[in-house]
Protein backbone atom coordinates (compact mmCIF):
# COMPACT_ATOMS: atom_id res chain seq x y z
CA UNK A 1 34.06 19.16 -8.05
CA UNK A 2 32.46 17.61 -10.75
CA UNK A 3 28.74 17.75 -11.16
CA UNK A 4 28.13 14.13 -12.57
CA UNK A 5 29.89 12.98 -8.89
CA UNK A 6 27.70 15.42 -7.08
CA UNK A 7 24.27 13.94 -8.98
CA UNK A 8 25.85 10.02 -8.22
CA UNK A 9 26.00 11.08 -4.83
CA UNK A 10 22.83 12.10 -4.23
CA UNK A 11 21.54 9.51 -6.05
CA UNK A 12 22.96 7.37 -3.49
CA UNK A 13 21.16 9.69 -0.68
CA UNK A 14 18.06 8.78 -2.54
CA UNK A 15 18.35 5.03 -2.51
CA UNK A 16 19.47 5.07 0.70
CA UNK A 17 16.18 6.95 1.95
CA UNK A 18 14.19 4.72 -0.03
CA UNK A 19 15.98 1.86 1.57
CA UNK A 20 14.60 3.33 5.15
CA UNK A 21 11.36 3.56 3.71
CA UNK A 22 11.14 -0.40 2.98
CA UNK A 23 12.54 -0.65 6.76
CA UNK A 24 9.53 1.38 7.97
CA UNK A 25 6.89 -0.03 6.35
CA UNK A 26 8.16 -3.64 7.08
CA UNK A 27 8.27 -2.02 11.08
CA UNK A 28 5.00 -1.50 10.74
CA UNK A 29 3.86 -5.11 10.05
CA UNK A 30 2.86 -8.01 12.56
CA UNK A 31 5.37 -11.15 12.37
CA UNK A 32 4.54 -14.39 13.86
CA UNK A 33 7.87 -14.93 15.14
CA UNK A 34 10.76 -12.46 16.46
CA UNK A 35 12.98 -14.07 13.91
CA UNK A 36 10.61 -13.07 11.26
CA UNK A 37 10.79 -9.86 12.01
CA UNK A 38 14.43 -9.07 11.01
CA UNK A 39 14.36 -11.87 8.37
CA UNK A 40 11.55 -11.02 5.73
CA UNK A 41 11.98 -10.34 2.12
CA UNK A 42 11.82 -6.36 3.30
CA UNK A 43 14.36 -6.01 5.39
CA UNK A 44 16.43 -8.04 3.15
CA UNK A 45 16.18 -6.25 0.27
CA UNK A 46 16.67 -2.81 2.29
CA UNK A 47 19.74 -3.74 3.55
CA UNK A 48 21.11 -4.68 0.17
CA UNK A 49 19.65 -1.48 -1.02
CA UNK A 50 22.14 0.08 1.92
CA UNK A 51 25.12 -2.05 0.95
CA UNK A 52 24.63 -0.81 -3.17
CA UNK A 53 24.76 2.84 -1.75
CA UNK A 54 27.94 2.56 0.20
CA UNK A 55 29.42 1.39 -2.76
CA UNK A 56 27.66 4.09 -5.12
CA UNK A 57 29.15 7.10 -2.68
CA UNK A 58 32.05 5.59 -1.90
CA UNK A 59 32.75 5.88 -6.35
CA UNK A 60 31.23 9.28 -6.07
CA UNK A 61 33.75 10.63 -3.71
CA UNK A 62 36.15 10.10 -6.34
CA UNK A 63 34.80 13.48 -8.19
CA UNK A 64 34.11 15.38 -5.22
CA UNK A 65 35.60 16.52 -1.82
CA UNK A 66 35.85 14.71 1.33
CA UNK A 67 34.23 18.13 2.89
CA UNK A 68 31.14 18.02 0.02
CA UNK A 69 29.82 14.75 1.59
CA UNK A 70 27.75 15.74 4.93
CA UNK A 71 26.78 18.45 2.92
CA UNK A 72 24.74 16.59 0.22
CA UNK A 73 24.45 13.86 2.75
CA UNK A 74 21.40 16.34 4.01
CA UNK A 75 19.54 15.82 0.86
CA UNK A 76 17.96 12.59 3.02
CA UNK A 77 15.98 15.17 4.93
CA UNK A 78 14.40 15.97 1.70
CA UNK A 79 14.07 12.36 0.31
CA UNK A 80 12.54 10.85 3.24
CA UNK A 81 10.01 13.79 4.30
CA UNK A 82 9.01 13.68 0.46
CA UNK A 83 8.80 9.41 0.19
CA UNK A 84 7.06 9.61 3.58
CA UNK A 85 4.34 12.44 2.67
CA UNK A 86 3.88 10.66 -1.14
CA UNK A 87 4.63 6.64 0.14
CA UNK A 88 3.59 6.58 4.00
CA UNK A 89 0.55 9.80 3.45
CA UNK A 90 2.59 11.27 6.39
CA UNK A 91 1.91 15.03 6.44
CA UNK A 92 4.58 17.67 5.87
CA UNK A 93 3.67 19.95 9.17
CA UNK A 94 4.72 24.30 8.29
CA UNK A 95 7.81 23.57 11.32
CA UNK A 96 8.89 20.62 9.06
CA UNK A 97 8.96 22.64 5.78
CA UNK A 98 10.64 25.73 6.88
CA UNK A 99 13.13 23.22 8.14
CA UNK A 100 13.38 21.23 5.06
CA UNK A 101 13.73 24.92 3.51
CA UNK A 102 16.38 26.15 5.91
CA UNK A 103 18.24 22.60 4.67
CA UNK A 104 17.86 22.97 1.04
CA UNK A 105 19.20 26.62 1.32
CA UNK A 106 21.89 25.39 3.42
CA UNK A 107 22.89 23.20 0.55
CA UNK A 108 22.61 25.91 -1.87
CA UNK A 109 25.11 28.30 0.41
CA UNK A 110 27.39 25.58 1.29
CA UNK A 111 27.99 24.76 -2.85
CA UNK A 112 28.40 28.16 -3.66
């Protein structure tokens, strides 16, 4: 498994989350039409932002194992709990961060 695939695959977790924080913060905004409210400069851009990372993890699987991909695919937990608590000032409850924790060691375990 090589460790630049591994860091371009999580990279493309990380976009991806980002990409779902766009979607959320355009969800939270008032549209003057229904139309407007799937067609906005937003949700455009967030969806592109999805389209790059399929493309971005589907060249990372090329250095790393079918079987390594749900694994690091759980790095979103971390990515969007962190751009929600520093982006959307959404707090991190102690339930959520021993879960986040019981993820990250998960990870760990799993790569070992």
């Amino acid at each position: 498994m090589s460790i630049l695939h591994v860091f371009i695959y999580v990279f493309s977790v990380f976009i991806s989350s980002v990409s779902q924080i766009i979607l959320k913060t355009s969800a939270d905004m008032k549209y003057d039409s229904r139309i407007r409210e799937y067609l906005n400069p937003r949700v455009i851009i967030a969806y592109g932002i999805f389209f790059l990372a399929t493309f971005i993890t589907i060249y990372a699987y090329k250095g790393i194992p079918l079987s390594a991909g749900p694994i690091l695919e759980t790095t979103g937990y971390l990515w969007i709990s962190l751009l929600g608590y520093f982006i959307l000032k959404e707090k991190i409850s102690r339930r959520k961060l021993t879960g986040l924790i019981v993820v990250v060691v998960g990870i760990i375990v799993s790569c070992i």
